[in-house]
C-alpha atoms as a PDB file:
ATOM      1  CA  UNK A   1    -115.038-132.826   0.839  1.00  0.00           C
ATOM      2  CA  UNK A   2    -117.197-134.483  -1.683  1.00  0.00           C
ATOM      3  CA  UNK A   3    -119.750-132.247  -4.275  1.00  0.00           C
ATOM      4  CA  UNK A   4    -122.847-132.990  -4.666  1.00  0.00           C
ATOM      5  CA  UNK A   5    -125.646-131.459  -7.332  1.00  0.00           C
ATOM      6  CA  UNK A   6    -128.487-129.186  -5.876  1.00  0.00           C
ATOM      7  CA  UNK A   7    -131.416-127.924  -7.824  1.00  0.00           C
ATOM      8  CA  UNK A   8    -131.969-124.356  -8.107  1.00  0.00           C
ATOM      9  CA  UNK A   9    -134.066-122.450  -9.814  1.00  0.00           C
ATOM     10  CA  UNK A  10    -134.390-118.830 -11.128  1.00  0.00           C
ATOM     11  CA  UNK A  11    -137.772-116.973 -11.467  1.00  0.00           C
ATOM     12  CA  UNK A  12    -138.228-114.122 -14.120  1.00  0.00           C
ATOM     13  CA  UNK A  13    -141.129-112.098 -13.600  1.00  0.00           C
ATOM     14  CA  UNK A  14    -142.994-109.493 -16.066  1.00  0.00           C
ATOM     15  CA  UNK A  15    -142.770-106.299 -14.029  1.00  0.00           C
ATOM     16  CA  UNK A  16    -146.096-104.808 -15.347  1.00  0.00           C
ATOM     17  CA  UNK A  17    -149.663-106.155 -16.142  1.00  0.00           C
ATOM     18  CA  UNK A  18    -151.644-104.761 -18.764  1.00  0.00           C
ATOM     19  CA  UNK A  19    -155.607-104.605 -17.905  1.00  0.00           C
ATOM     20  CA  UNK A  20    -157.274-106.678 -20.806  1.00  0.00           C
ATOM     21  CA  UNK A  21    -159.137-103.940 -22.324  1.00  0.00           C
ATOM     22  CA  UNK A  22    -156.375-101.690 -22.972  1.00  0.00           C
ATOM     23  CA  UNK A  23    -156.156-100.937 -27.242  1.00  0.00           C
ATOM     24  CA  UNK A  24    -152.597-102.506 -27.266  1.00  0.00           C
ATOM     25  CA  UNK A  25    -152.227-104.423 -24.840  1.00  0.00           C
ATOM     26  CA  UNK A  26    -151.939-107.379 -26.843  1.00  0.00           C
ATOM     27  CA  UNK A  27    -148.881-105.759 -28.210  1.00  0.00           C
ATOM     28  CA  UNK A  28    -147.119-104.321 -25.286  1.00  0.00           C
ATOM     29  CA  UNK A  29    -147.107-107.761 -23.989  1.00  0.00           C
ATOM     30  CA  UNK A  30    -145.596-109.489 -26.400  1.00  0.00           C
ATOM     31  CA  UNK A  31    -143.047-107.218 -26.528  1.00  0.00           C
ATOM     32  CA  UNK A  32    -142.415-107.341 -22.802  1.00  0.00           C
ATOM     33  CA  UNK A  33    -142.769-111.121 -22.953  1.00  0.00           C
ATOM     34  CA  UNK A  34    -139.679-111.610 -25.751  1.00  0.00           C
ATOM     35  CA  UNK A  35    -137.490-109.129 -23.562  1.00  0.00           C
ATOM     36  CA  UNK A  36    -138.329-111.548 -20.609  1.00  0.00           C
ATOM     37  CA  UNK A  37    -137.667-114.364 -23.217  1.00  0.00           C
ATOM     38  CA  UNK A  38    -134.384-112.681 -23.952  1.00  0.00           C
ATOM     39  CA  UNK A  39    -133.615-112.159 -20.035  1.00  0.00           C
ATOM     40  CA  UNK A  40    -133.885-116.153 -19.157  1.00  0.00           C
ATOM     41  CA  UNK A  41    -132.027-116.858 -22.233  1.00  0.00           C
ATOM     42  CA  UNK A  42    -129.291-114.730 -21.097  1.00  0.00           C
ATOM     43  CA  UNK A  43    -129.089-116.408 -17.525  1.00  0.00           C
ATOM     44  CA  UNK A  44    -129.099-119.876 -19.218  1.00  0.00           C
ATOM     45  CA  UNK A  45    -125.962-119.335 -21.612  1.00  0.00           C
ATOM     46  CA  UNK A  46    -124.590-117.743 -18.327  1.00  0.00           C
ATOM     47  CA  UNK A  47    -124.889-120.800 -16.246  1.00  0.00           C
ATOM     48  CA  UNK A  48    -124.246-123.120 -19.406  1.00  0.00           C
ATOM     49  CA  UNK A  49    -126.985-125.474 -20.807  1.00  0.00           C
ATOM     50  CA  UNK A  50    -125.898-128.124 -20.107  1.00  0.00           C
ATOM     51  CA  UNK A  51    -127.105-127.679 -16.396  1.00  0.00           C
ATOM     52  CA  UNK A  52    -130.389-126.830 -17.069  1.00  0.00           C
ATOM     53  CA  UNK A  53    -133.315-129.255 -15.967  1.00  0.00           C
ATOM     54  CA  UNK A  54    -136.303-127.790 -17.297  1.00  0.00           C
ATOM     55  CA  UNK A  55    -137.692-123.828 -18.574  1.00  0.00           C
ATOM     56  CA  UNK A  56    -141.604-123.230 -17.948  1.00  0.00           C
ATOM     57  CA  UNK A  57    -143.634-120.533 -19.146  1.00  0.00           C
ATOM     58  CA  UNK A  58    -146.611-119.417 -17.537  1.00  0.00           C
ATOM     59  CA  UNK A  59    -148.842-117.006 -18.797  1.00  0.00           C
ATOM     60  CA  UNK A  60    -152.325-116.511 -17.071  1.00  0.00           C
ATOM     61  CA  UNK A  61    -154.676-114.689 -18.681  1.00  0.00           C
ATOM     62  CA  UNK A  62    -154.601-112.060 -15.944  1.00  0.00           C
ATOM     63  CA  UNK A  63    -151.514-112.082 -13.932  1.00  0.00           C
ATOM     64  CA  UNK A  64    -148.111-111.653 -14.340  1.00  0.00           C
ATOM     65  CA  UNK A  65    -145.964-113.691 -17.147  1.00  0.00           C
ATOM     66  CA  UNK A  66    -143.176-115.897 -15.722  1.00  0.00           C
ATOM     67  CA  UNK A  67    -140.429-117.701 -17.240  1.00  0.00           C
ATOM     68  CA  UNK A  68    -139.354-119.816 -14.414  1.00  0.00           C
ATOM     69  CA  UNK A  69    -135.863-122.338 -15.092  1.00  0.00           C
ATOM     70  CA  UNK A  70    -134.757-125.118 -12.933  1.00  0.00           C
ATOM     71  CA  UNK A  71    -131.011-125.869 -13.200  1.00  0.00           C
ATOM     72  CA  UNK A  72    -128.491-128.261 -11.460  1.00  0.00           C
ATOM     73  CA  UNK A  73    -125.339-126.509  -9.375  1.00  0.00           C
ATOM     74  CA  UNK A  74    -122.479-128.278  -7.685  1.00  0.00           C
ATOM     75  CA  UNK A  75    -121.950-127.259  -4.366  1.00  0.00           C
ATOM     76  CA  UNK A  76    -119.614-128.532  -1.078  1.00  0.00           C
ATOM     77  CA  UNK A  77    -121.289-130.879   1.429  1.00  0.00           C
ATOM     78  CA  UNK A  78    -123.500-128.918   3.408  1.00  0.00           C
ATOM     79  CA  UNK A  79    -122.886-125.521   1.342  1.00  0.00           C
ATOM     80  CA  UNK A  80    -125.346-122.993   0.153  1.00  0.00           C
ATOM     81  CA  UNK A  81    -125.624-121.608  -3.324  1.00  0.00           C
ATOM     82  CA  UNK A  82    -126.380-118.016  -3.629  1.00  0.00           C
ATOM     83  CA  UNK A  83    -126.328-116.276  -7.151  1.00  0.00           C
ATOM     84  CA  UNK A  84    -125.630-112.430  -7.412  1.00  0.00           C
ATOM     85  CA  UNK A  85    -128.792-110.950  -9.670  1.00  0.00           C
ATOM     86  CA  UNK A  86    -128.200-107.437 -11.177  1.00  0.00           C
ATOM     87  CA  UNK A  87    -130.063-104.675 -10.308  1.00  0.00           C
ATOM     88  CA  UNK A  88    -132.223-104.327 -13.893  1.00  0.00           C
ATOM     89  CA  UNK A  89    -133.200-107.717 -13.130  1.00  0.00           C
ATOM     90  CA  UNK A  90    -135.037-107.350  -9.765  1.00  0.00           C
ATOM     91  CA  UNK A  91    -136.608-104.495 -10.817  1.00  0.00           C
END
């Protein structure tokens, strides 16, 4: 059975939203932002550079921060990929 590379991709989410008029929001949000920095960094040492395509950032002014990477995985003919997330991560 030959291999063949699919793309994948892996979606971390900021769990809260701070309203915009909120004293320190600015602040809370930055922090949260880093650890969700820190969290997509983690995956991508985990699955190894090398197989990563592309890592976007969005960051709307009012919505949820996302750090969303797009990575190649070698999988069987026909196969499906499926990726076990921990728990702290879906929360």
């Amino acid at each position: 059975m030959s291999q063949r590379a699919m793309m994948r991709h892996s979606v971390f989410v900021e769990p809260k939203v701070y309203p915009i008029w909120c004293w320190n929001a600015h602040t809370r949000r930055a922090r949260s932002r880093e650890k969700l920095r820190a969290r997509a960094e983690a995956f991508i040492n985990e699955i190894g550079a090398d197989t990563v395509v592309s890592v976007a950032e969005h960051a709307p002014l009012l919505g949820a921060f996302t750090v969303v990477v797009w990575y190649r995985e070698m999988t069987d003919d026909g196969g499906l990929v499926a990726r076990a997330v921990e728990a702290e991560h879906t929360a």
